[in-house]
C-alpha atoms as a PDB file:
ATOM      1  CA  UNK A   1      -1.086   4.298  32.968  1.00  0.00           C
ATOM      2  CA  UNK A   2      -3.691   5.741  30.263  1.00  0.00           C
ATOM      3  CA  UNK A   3      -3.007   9.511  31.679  1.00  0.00           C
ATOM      4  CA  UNK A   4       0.878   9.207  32.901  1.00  0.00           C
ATOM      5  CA  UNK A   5       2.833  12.023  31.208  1.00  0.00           C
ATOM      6  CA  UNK A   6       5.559  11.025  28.921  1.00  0.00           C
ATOM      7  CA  UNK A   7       9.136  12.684  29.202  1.00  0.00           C
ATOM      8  CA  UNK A   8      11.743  12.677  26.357  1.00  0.00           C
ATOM      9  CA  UNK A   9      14.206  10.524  28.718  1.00  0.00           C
ATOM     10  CA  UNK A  10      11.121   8.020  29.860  1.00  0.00           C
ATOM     11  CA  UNK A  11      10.418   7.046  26.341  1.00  0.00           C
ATOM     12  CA  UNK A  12      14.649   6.475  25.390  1.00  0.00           C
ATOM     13  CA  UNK A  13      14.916   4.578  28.475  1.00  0.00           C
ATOM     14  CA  UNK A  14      11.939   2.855  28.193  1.00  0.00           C
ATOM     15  CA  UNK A  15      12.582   1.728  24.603  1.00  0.00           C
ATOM     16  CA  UNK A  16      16.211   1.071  25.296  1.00  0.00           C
ATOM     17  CA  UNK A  17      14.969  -1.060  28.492  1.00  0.00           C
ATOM     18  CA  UNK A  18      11.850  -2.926  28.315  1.00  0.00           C
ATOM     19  CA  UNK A  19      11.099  -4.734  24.539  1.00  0.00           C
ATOM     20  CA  UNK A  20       8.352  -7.282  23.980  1.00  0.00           C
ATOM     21  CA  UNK A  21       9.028  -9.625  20.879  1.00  0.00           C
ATOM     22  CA  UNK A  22       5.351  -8.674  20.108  1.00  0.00           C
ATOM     23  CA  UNK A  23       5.710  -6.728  16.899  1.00  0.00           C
ATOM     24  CA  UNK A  24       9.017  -7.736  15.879  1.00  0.00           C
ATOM     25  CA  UNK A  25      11.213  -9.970  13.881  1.00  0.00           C
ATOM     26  CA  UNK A  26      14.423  -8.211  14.091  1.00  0.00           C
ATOM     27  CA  UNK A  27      16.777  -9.130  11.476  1.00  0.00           C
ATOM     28  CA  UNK A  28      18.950  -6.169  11.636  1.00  0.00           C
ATOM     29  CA  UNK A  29      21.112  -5.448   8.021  1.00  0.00           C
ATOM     30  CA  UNK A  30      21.344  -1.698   9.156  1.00  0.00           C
ATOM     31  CA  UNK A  31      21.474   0.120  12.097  1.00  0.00           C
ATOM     32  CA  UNK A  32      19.666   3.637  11.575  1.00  0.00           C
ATOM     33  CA  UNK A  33      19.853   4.266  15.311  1.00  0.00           C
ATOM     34  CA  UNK A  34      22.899   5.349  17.152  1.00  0.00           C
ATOM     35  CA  UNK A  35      24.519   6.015  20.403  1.00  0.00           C
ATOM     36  CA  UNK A  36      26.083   9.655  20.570  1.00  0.00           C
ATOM     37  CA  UNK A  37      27.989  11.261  23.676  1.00  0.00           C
ATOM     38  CA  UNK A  38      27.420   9.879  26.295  1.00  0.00           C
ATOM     39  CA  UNK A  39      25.525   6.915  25.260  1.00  0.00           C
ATOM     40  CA  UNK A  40      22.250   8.468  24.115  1.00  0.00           C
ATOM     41  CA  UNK A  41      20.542   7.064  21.311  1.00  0.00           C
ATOM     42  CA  UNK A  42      19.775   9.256  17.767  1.00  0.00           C
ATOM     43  CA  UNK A  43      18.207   8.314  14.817  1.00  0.00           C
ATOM     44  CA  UNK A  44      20.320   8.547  11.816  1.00  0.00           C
ATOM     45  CA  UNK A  45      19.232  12.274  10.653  1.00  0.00           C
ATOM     46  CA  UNK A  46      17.322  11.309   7.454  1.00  0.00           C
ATOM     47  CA  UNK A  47      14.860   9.281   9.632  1.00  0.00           C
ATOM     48  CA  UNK A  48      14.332  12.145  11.899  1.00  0.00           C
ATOM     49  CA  UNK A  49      11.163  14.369  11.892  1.00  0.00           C
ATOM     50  CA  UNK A  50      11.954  17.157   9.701  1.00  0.00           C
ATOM     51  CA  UNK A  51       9.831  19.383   7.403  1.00  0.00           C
ATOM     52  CA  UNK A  52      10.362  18.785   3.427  1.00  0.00           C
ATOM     53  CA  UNK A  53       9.093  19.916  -0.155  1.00  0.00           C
ATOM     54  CA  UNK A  54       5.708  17.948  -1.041  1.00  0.00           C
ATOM     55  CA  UNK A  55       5.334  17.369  -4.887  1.00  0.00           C
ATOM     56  CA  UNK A  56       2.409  14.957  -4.338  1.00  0.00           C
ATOM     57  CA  UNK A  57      -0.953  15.312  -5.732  1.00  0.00           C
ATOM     58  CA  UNK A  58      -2.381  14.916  -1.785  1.00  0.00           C
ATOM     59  CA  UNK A  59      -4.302  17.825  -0.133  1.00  0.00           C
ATOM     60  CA  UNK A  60      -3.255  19.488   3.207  1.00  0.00           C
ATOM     61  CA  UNK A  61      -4.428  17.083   6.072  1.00  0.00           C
ATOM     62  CA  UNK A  62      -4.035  13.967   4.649  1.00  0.00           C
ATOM     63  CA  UNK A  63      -0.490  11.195   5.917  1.00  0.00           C
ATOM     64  CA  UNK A  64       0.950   9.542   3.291  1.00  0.00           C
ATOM     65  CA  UNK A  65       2.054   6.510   4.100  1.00  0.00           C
ATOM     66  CA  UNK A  66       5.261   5.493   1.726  1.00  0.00           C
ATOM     67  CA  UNK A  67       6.505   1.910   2.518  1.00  0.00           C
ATOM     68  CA  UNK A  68       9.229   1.860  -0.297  1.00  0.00           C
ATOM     69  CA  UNK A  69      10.829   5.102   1.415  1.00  0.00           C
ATOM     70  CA  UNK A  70      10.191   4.094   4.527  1.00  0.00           C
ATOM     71  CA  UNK A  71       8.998   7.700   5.446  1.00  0.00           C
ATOM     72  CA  UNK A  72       5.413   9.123   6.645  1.00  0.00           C
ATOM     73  CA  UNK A  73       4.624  12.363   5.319  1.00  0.00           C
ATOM     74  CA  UNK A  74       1.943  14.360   6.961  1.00  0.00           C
ATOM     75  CA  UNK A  75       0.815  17.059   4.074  1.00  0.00           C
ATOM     76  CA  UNK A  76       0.973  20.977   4.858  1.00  0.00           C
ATOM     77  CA  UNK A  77      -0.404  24.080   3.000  1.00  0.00           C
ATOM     78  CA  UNK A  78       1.929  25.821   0.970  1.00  0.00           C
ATOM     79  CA  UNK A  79       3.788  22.106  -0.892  1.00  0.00           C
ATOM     80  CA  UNK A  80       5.315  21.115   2.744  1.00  0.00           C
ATOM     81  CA  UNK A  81       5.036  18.379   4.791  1.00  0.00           C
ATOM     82  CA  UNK A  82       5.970  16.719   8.224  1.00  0.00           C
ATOM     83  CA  UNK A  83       8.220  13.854   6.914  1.00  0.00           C
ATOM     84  CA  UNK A  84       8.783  11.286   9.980  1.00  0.00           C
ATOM     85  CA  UNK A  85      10.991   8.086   9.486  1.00  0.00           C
ATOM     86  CA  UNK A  86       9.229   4.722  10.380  1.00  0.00           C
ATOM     87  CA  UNK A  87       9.132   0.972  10.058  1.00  0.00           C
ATOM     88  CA  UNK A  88       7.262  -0.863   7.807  1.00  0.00           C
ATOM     89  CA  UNK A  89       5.528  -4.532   7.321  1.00  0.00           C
ATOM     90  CA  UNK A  90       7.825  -7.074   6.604  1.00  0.00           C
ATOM     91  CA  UNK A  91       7.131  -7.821   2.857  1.00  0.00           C
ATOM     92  CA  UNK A  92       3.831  -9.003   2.213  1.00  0.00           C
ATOM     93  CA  UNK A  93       2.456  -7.856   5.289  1.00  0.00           C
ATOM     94  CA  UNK A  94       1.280  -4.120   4.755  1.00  0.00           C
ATOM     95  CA  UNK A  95      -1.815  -2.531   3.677  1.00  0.00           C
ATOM     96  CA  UNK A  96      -1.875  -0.725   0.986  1.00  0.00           C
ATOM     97  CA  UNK A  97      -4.164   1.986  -0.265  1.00  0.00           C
ATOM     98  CA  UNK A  98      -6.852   4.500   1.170  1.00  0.00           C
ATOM     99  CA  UNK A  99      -7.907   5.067   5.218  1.00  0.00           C
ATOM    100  CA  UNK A 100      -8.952   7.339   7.729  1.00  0.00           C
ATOM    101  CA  UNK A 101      -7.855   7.812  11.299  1.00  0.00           C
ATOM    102  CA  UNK A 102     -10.858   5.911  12.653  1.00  0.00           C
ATOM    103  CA  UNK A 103      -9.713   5.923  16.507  1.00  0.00           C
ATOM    104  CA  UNK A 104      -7.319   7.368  18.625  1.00  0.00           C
ATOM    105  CA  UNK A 105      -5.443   5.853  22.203  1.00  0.00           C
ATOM    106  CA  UNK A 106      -2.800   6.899  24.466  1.00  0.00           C
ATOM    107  CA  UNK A 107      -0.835   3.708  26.201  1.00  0.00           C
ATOM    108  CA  UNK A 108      -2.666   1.205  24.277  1.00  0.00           C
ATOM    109  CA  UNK A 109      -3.581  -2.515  24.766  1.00  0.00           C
ATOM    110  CA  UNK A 110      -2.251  -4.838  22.127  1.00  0.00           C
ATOM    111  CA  UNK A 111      -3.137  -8.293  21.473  1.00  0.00           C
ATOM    112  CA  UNK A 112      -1.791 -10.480  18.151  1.00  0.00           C
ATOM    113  CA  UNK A 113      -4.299 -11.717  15.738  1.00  0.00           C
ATOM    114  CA  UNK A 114      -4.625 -14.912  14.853  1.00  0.00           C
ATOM    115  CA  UNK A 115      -3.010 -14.802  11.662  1.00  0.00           C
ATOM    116  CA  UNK A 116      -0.157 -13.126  13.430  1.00  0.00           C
ATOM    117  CA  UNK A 117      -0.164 -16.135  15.714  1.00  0.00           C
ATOM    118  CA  UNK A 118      -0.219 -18.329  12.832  1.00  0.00           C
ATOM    119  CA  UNK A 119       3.260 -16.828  11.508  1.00  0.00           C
ATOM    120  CA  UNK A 120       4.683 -16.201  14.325  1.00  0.00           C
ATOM    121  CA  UNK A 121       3.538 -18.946  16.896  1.00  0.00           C
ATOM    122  CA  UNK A 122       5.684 -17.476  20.042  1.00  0.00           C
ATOM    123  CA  UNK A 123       3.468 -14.528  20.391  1.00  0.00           C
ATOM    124  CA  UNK A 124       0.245 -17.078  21.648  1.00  0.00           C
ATOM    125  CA  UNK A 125       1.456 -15.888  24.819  1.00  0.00           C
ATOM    126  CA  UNK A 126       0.334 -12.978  24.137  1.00  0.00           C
ATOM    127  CA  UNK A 127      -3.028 -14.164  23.249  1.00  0.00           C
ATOM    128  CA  UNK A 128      -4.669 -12.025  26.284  1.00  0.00           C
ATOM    129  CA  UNK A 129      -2.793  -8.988  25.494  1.00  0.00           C
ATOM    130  CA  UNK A 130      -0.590  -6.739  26.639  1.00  0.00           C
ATOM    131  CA  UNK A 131      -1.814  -3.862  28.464  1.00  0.00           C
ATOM    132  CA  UNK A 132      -0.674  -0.459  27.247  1.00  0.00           C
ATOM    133  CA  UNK A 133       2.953   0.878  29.024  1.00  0.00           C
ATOM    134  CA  UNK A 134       6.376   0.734  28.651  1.00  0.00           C
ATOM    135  CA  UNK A 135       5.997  -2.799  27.584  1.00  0.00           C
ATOM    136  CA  UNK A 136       3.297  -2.742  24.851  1.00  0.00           C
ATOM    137  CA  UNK A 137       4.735  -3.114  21.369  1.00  0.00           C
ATOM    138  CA  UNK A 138       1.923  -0.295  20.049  1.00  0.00           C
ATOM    139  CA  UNK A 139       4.298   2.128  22.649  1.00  0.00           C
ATOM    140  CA  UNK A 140       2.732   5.618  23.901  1.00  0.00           C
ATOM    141  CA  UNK A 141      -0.193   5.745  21.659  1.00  0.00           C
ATOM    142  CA  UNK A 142      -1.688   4.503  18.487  1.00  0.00           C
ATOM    143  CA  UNK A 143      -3.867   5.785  15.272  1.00  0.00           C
ATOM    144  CA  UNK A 144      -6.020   3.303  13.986  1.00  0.00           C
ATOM    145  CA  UNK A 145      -6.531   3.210  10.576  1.00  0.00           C
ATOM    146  CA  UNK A 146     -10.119   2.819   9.448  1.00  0.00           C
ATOM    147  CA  UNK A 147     -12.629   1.761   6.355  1.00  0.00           C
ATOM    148  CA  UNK A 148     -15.656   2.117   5.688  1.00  0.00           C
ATOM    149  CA  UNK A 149     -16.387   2.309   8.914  1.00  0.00           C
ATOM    150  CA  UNK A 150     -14.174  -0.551  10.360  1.00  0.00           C
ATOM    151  CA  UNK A 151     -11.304  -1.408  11.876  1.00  0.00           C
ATOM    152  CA  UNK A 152      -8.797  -2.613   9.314  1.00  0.00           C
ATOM    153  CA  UNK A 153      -6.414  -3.998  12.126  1.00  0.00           C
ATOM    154  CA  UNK A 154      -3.203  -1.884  10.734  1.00  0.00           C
ATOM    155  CA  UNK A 155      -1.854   1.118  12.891  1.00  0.00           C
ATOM    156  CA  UNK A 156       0.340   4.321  13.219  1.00  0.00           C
ATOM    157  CA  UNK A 157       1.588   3.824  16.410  1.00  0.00           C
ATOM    158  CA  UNK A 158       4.996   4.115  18.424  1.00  0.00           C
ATOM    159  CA  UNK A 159       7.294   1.926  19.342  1.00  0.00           C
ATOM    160  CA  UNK A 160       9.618   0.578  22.255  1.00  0.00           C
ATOM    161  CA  UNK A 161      12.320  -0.803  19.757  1.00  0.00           C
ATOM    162  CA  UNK A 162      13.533   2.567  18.162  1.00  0.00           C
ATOM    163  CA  UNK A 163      16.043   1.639  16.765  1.00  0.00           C
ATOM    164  CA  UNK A 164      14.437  -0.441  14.160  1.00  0.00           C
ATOM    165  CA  UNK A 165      13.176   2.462  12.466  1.00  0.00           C
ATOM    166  CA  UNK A 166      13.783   2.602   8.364  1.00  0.00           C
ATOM    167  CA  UNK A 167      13.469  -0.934   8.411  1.00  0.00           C
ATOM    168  CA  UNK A 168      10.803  -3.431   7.178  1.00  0.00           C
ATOM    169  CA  UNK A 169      10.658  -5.287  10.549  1.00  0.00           C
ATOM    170  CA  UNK A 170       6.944  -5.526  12.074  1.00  0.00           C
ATOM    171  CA  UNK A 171       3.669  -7.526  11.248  1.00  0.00           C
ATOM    172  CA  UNK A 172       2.305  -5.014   8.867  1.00  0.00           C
ATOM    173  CA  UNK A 173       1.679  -1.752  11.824  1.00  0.00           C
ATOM    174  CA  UNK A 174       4.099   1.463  10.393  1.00  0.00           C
ATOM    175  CA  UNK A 175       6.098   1.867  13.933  1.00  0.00           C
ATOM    176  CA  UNK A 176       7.378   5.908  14.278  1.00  0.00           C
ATOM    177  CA  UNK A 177       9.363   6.300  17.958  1.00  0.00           C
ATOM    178  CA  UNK A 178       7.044   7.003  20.606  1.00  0.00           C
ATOM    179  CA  UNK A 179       8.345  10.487  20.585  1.00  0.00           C
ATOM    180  CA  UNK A 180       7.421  11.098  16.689  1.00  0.00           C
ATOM    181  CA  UNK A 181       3.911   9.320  17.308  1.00  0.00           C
ATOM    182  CA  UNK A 182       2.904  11.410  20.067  1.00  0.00           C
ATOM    183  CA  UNK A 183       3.580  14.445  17.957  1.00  0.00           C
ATOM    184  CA  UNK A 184       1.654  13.330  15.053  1.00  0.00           C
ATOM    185  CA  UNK A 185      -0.908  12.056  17.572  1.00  0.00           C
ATOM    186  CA  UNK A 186      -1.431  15.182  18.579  1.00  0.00           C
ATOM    187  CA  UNK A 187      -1.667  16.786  15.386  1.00  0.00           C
ATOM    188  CA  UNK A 188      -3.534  14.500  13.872  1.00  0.00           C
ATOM    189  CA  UNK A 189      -7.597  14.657  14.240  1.00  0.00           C
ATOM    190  CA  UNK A 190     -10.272  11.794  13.731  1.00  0.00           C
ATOM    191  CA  UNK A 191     -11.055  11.383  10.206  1.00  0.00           C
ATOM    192  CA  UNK A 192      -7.831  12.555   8.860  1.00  0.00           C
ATOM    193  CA  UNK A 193      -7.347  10.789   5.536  1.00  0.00           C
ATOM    194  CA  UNK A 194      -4.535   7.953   4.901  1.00  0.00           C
ATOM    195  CA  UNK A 195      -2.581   6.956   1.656  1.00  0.00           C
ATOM    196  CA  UNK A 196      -0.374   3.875   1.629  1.00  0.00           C
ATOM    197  CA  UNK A 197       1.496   3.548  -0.579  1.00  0.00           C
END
């Protein structure tokens, strides 16, 4: 599955069709994603990927990581940015501070830890992982934040329950839809500086 192509209508049906309760809680209080004409789902248009003024003291290259907004900024030249709605760690459950993009995978594995199983004891079924697809609560890939050298266990990384974007909803992970994490997958090279804030 690692090298299967991704299409725009895969990943929407795939969200809409397979879920794992994985990286969820869902207690919905707003609904930021939508069914137009049709019946295809859209993302409220503040939470869609859309370029916007950056007045932050970051330099070109680096993702800001803003869990209060509920937005990921990826910082251009020239005081622009990439701004990408996402999900966020339900509270208490988020890192905060500096990283860098320490690793990189398409369709990846996912398996709880044990302090996830601790809090949330239905996913120790899920103790041998998930293997990456369709199913996978990391969705079509995943950017692992990193530091000093080691995995700190928190991601960037897509997700097969879009519409729980701009909501604080997972175990700490900042979800984007699989089709905004592929883009800033592939923009996004090892080493790239992180700022959570």
């Amino acid at each position: 599955m690692k090298n299967a192509k991704l299409t725009r209508r895969g990943l929407v049906l795939s969200g809409l069709v397979l879920m794992v309760a994985g990286c969820s809680p869902a207690r919905e209080t707003w609904q930021p994603f939508s069914f137009g004409l049709g019946g295809r789902p859209y993302l409220d248009r503040r939470l869609r990927r859309q370029r916007v003024a950056y007045t932050g003291s970051e330099a070109p290259g680096t993702i800001v990581v803003n869990t209060y907004e509920r937005f990921l900024y990826a910082v251009e030249e020239n005081g622009s940015a990439t701004r990408y709605g996402i999900s966020v760690g339900e509270e208490g459950l988020t890192m905060k501070g500096r990283a860098t993009i320490g690793r990189k995978e398409e369709w990846p594995s996912w398996t709880p830890t044990t302090r996830m199983i601790q809090r949330k004891p239905h996913l120790a079924q899920y103790a041998g992982g998930v293997p990456g697809g369709p199913n996978n609560p990391l969705g079509a890939c995943a950017l692992y934040l990193y530091r000093n050298g080691r995995d700190t266990m928190f991601r960037l990384h897509g997700t097969n329950q879009p519409w729980l974007i701009g909501q604080a909803v997972s175990n700490g992970c900042i979800r984007l839809t699989n089709e905004d994490a592929l883009y800033l997958y592939e923009r996004t090279p090892l080493g790239t500086p992180v700022l959570i804030i």
